[in-house]
PDB file of N, CA and C in Angstrom:
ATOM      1  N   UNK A   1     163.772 137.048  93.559  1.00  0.00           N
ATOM      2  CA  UNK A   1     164.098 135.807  94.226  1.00  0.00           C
ATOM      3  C   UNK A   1     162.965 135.374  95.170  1.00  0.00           C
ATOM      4  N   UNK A   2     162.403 136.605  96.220  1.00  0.00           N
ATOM      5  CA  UNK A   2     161.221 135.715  96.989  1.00  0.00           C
ATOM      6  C   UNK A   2     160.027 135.649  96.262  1.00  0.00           C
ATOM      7  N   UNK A   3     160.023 136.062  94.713  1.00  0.00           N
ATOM      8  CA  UNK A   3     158.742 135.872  93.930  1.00  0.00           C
ATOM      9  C   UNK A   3     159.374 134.727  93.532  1.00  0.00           C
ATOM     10  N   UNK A   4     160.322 134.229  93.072  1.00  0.00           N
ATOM     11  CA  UNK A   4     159.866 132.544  92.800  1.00  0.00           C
ATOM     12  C   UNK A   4     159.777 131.675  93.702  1.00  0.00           C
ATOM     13  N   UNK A   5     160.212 131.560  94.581  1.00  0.00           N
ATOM     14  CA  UNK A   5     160.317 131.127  95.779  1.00  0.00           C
ATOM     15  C   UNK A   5     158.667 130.623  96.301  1.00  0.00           C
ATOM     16  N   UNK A   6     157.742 132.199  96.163  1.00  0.00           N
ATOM     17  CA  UNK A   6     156.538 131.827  96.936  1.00  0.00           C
ATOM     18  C   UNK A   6     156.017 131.369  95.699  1.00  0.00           C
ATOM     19  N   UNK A   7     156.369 131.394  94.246  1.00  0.00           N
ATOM     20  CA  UNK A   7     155.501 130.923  93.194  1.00  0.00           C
ATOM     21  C   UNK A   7     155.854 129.523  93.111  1.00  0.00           C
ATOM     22  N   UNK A   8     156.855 129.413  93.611  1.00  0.00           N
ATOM     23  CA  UNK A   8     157.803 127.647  93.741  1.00  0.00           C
ATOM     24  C   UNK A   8     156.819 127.045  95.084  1.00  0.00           C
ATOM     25  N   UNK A   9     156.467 127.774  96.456  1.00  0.00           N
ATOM     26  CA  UNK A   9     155.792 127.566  97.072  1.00  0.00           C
ATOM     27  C   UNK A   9     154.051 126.944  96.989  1.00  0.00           C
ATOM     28  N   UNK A  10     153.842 127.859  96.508  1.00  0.00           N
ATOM     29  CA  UNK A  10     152.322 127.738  95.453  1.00  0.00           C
ATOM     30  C   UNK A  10     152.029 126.853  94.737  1.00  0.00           C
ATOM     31  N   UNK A  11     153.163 126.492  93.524  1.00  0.00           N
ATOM     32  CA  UNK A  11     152.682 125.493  92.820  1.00  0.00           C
ATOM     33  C   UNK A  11     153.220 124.000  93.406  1.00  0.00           C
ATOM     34  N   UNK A  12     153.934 123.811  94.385  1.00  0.00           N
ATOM     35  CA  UNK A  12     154.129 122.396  94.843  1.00  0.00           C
ATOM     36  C   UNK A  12     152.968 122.538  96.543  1.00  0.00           C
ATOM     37  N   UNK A  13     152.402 123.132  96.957  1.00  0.00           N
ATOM     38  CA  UNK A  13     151.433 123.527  97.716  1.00  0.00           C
ATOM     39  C   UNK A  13     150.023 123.270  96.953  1.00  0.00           C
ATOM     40  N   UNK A  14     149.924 123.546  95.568  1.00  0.00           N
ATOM     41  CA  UNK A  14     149.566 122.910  94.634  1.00  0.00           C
ATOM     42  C   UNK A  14     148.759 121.922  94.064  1.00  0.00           C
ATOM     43  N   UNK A  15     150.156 121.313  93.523  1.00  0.00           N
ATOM     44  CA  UNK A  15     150.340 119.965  93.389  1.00  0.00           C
ATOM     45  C   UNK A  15     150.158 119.224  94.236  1.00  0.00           C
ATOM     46  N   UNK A  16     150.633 119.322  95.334  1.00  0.00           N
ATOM     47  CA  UNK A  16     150.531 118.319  96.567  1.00  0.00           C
ATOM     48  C   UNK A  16     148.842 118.368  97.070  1.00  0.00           C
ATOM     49  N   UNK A  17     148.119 119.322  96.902  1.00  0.00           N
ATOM     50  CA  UNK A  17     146.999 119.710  97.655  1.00  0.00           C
ATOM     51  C   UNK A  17     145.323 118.490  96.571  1.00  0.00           C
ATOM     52  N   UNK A  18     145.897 118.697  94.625  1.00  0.00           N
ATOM     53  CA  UNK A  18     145.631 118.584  94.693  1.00  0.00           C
ATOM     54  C   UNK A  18     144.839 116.798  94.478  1.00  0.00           C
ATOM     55  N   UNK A  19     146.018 116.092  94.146  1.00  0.00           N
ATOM     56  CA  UNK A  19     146.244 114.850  94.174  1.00  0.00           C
ATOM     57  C   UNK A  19     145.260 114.282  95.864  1.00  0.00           C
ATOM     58  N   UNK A  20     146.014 114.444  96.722  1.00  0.00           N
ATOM     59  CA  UNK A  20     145.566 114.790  98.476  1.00  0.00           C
ATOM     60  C   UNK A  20     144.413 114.542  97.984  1.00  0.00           C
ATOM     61  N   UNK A  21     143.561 116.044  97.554  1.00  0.00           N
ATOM     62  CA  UNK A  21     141.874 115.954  97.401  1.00  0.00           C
ATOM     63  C   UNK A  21     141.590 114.897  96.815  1.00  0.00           C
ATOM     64  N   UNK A  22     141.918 114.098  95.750  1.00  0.00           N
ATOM     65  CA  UNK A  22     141.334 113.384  94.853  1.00  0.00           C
ATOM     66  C   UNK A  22     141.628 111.905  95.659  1.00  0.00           C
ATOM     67  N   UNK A  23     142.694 111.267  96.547  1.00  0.00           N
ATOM     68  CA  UNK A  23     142.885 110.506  97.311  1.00  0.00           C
ATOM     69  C   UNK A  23     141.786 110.556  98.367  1.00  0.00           C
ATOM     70  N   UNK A  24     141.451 111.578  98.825  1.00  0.00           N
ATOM     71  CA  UNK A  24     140.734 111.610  99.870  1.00  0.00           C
ATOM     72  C   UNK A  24     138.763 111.030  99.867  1.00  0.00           C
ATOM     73  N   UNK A  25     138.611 111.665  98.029  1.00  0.00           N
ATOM     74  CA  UNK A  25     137.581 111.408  97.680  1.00  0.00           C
ATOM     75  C   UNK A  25     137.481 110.155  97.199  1.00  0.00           C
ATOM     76  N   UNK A  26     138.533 109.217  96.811  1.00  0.00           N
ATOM     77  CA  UNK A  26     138.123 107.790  96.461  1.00  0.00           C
ATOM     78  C   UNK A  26     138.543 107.122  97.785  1.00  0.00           C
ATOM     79  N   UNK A  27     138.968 107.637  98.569  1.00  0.00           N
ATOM     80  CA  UNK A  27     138.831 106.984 100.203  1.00  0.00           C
ATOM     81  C   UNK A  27     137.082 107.093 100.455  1.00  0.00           C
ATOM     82  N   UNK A  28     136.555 107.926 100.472  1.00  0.00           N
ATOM     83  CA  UNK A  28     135.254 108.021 100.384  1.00  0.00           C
ATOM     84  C   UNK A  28     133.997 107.256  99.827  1.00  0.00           C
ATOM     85  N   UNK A  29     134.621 107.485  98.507  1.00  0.00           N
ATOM     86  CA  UNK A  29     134.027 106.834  97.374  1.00  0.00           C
ATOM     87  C   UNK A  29     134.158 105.139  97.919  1.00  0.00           C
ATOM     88  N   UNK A  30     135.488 105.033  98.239  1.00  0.00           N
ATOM     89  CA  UNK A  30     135.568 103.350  98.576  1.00  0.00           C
ATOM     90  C   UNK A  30     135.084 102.620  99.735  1.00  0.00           C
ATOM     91  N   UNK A  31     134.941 103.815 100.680  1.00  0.00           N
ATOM     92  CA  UNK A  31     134.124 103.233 101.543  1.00  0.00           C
ATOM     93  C   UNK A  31     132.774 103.385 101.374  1.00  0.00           C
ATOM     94  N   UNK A  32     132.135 104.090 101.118  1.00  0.00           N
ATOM     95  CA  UNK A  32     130.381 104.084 100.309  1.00  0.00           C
ATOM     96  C   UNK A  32     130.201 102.423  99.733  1.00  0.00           C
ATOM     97  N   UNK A  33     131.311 102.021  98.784  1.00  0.00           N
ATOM     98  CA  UNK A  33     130.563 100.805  97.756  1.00  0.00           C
ATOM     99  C   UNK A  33     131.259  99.512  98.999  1.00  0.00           C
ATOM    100  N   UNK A  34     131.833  99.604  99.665  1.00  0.00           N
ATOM    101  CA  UNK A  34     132.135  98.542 100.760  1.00  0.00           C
ATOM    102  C   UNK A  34     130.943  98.510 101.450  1.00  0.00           C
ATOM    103  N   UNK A  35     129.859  99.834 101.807  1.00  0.00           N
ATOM    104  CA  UNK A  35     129.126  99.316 102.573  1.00  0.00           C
ATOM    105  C   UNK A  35     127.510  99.013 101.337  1.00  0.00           C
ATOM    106  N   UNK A  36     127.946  99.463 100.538  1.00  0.00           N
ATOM    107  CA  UNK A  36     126.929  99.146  99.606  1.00  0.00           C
ATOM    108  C   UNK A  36     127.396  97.199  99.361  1.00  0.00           C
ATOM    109  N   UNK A  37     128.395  97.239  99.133  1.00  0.00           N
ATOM    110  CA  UNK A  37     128.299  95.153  98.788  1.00  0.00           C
ATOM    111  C   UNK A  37     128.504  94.646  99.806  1.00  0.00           C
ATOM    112  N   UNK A  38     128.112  95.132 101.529  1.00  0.00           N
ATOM    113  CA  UNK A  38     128.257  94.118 102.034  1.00  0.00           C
ATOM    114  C   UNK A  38     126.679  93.763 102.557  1.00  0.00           C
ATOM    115  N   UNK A  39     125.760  95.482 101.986  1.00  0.00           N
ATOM    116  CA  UNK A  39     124.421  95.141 102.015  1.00  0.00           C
ATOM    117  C   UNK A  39     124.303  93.887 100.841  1.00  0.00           C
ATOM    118  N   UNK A  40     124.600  94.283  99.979  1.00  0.00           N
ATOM    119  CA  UNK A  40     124.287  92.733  98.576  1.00  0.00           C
ATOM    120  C   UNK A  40     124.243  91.580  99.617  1.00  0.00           C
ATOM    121  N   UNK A  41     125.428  91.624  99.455  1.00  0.00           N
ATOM    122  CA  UNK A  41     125.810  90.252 100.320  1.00  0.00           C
ATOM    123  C   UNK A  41     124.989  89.568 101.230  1.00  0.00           C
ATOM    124  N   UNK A  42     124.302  90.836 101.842  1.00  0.00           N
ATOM    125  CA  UNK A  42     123.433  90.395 103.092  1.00  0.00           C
ATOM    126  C   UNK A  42     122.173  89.736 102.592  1.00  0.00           C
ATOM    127  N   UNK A  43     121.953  90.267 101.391  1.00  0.00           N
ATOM    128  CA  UNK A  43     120.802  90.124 100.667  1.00  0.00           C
ATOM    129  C   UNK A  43     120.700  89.128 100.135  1.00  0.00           C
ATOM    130  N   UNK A  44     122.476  88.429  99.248  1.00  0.00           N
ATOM    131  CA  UNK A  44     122.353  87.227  98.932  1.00  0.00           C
ATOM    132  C   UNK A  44     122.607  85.950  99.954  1.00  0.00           C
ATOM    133  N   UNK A  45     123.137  86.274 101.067  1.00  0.00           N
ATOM    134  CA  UNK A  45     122.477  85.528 102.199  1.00  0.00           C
ATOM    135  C   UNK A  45     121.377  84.808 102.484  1.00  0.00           C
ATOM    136  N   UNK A  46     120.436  86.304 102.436  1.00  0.00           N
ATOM    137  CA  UNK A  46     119.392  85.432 103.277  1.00  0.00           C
ATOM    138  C   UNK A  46     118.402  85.226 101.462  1.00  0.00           C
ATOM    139  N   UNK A  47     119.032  85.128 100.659  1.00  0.00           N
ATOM    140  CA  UNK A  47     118.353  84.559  99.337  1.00  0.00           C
ATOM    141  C   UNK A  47     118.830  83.082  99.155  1.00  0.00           C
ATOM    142  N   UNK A  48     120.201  82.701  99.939  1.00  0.00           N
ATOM    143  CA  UNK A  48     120.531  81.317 100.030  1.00  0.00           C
ATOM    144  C   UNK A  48     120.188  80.764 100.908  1.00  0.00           C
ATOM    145  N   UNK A  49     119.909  81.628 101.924  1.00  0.00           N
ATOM    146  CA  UNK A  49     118.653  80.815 103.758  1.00  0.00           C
ATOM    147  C   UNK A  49     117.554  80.579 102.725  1.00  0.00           C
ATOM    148  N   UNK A  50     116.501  81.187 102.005  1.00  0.00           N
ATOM    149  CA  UNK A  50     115.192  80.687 101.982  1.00  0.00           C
ATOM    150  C   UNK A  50     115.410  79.840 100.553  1.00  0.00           C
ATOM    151  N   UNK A  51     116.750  79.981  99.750  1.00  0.00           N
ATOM    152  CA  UNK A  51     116.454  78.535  99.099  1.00  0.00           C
ATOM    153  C   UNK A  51     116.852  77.512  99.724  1.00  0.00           C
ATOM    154  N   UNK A  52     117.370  77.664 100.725  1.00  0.00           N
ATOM    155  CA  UNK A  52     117.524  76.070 101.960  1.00  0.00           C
ATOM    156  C   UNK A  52     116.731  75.658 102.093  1.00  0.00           C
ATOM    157  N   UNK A  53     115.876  76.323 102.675  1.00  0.00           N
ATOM    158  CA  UNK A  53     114.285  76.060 103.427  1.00  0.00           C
ATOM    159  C   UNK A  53     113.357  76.046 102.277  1.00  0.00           C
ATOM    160  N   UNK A  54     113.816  76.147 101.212  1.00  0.00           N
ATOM    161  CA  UNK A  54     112.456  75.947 100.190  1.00  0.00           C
ATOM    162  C   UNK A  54     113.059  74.449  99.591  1.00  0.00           C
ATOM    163  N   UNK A  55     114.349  73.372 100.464  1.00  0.00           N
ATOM    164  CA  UNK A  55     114.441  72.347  99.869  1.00  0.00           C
ATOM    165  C   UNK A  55     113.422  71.345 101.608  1.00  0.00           C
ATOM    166  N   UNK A  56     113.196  71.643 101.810  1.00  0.00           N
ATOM    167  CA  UNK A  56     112.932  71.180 103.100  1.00  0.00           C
ATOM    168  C   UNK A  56     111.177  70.904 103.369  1.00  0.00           C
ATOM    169  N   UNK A  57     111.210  69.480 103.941  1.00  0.00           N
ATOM    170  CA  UNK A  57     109.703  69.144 103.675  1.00  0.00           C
ATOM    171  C   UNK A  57     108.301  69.806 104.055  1.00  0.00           C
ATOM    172  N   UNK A  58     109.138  70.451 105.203  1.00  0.00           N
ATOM    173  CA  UNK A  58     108.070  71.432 106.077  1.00  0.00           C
ATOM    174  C   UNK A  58     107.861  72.943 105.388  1.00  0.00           C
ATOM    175  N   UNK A  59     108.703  73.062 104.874  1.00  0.00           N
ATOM    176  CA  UNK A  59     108.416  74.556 103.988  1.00  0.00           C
ATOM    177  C   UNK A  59     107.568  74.334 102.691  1.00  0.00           C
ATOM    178  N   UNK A  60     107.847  73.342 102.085  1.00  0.00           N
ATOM    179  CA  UNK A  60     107.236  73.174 100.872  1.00  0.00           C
ATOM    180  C   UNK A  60     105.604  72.924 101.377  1.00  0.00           C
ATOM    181  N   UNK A  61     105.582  72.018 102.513  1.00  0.00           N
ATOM    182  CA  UNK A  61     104.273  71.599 103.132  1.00  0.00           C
ATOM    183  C   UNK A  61     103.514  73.228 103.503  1.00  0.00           C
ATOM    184  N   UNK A  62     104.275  73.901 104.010  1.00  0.00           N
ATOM    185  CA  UNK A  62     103.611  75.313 104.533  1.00  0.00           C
ATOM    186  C   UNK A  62     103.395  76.173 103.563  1.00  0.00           C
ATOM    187  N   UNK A  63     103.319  76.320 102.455  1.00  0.00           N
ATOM    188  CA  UNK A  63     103.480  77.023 101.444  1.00  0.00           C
ATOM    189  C   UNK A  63     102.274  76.436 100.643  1.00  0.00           C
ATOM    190  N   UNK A  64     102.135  75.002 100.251  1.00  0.00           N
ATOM    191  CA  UNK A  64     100.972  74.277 100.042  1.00  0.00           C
ATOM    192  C   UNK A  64      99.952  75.043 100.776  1.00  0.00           C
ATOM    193  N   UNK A  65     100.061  74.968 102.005  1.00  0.00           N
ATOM    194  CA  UNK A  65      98.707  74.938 102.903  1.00  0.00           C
ATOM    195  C   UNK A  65      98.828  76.451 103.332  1.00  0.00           C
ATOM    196  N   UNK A  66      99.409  77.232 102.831  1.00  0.00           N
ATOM    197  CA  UNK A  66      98.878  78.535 102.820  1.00  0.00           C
ATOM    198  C   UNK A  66      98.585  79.265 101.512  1.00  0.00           C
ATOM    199  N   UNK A  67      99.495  79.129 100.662  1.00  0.00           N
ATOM    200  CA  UNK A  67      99.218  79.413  99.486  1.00  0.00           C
ATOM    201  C   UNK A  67      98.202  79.068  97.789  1.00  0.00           C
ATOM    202  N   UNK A  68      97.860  77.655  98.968  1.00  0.00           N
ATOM    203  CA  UNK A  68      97.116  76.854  97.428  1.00  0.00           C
ATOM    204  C   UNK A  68      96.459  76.144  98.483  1.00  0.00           C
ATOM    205  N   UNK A  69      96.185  76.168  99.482  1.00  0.00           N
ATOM    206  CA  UNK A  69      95.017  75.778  99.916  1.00  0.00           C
ATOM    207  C   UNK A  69      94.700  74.489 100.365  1.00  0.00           C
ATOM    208  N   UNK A  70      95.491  73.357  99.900  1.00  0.00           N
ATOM    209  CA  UNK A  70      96.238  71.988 100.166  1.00  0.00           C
ATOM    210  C   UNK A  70      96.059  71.654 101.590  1.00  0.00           C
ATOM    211  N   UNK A  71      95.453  70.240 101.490  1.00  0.00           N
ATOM    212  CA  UNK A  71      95.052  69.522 102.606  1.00  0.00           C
ATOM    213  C   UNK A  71      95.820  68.511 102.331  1.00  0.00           C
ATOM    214  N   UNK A  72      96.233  67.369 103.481  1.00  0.00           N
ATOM    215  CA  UNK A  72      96.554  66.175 103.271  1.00  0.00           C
ATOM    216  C   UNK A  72      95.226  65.349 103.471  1.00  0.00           C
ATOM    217  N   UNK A  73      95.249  64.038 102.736  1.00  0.00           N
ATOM    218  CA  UNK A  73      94.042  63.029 101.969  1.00  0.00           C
ATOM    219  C   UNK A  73      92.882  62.645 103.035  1.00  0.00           C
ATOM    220  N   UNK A  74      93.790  62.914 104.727  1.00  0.00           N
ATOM    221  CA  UNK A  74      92.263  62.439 105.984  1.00  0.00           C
ATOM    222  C   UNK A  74      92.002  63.903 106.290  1.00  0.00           C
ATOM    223  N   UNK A  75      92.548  64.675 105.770  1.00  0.00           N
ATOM    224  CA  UNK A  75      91.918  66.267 106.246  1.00  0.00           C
ATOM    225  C   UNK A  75      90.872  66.929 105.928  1.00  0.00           C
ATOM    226  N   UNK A  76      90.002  67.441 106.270  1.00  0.00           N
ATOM    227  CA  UNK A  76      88.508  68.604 105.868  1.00  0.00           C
ATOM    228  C   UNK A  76      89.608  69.846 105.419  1.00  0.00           C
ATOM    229  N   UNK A  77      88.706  70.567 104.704  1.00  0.00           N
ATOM    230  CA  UNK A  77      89.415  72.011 104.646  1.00  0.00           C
ATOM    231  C   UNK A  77      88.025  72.810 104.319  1.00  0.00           C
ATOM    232  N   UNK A  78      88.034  73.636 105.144  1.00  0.00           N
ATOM    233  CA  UNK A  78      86.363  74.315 105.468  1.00  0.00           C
ATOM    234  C   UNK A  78      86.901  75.936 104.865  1.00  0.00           C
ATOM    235  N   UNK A  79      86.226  76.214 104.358  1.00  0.00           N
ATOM    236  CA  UNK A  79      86.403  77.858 103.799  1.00  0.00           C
ATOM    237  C   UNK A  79      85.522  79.026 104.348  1.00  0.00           C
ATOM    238  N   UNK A  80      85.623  79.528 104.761  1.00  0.00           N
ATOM    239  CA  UNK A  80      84.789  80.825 105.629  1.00  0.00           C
ATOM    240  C   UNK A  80      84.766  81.736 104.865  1.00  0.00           C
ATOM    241  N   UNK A  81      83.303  82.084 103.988  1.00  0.00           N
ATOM    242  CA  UNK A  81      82.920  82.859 103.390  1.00  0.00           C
ATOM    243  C   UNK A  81      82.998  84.703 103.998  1.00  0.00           C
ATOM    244  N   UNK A  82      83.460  85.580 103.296  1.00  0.00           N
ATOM    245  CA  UNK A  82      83.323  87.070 104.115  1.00  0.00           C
ATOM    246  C   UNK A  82      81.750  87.601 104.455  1.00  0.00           C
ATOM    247  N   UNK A  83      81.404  88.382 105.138  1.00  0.00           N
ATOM    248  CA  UNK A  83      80.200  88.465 105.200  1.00  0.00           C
ATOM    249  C   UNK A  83      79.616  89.409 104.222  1.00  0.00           C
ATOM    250  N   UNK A  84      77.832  88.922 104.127  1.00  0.00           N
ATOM    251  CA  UNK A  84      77.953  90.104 102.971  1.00  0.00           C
ATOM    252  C   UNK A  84      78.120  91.551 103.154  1.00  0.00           C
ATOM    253  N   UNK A  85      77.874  92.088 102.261  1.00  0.00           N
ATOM    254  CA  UNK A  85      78.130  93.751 101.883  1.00  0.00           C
ATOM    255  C   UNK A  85      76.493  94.792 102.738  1.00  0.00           C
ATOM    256  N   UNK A  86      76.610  95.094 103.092  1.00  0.00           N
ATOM    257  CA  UNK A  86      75.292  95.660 103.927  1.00  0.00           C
ATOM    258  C   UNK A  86      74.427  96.858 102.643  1.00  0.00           C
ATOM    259  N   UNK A  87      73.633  96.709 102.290  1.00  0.00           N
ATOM    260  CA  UNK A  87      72.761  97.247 101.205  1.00  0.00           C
ATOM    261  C   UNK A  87      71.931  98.132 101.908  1.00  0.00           C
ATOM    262  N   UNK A  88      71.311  98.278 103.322  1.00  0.00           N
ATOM    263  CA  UNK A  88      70.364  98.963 104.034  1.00  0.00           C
ATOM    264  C   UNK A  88      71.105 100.250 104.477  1.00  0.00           C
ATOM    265  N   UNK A  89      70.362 101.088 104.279  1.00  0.00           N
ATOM    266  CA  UNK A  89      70.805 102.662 104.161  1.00  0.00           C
ATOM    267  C   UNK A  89      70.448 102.736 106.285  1.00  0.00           C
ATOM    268  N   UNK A  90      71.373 103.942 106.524  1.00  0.00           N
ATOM    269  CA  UNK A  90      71.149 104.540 107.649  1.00  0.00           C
ATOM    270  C   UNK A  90      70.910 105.869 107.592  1.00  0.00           C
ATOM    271  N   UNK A  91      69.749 106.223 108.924  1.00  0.00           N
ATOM    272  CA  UNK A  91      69.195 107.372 108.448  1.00  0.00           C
ATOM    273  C   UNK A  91      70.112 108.314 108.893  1.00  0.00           C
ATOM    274  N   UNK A  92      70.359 109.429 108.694  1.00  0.00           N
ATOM    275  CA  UNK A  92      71.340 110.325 109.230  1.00  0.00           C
ATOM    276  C   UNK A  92      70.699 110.783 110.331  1.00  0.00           C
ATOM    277  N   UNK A  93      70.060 110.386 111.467  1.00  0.00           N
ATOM    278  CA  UNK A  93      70.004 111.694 112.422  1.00  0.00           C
ATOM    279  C   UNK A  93      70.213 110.318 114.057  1.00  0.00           C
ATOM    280  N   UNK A  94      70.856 111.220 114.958  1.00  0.00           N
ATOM    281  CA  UNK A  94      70.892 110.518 116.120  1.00  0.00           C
ATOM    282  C   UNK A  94      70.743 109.026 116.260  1.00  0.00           C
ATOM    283  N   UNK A  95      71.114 108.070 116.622  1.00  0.00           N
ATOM    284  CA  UNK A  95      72.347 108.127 116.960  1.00  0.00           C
ATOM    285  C   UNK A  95      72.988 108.033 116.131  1.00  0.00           C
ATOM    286  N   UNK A  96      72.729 107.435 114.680  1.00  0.00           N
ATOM    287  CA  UNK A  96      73.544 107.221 113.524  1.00  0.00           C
ATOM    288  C   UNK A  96      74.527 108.375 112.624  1.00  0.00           C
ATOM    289  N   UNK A  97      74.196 109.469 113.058  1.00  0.00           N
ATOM    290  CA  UNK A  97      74.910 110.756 112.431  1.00  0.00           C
ATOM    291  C   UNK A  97      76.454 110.595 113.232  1.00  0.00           C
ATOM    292  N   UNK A  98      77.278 111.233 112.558  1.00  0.00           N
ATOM    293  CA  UNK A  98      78.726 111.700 112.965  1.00  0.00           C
ATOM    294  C   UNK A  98      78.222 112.863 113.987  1.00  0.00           C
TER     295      UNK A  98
END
């Protein structure tokens, strides 16, 4: 009698334990992808901020004039060449050495 009892114990100790676990892990699981789509979200946010601003006269204008180089028709646009590449050797000793 107290062997079924604790085997009656056991298997609804069990059962109950292991449903529990598997609840516990898609509590988990469900909070992980809540904070995973509310990063998306954030992402498709600010992907609907910069197609706002890419309808807007001043963005399109800034994008011209940084990206392609675009002047308006009374403007100069002067280009500053890099300097050249230095070809003259240094001798290794004082002060020029490491």
């Amino acid at each position: 009698m107290v062997v079924v009892a604790v085997v009656s114990a056991g298997a609804a100790l069990l059962l109950g334990v292991v449903p529990f676990q598997g609840w516990l892990d898609q509590r988990d699981r469900n909070a992980a992808l809540r904070v995973e789509v509310e990063a998306v979200e954030a992402g498709n946010r600010a992907y609907e901020d910069r197609m706002d601003a890419l309808e807007t006269d001043e963005e399109i204008e800034r994008l011209a004039r940084e990206d392609y180089g675009l002047v308006r028709p009374d403007e100069e646009a002067y280009a500053i060449q890099p300097a050249p590449a230095s070809d003259a050797e240094v001798p290794g000793i004082w002060p020029f050495a490491d």
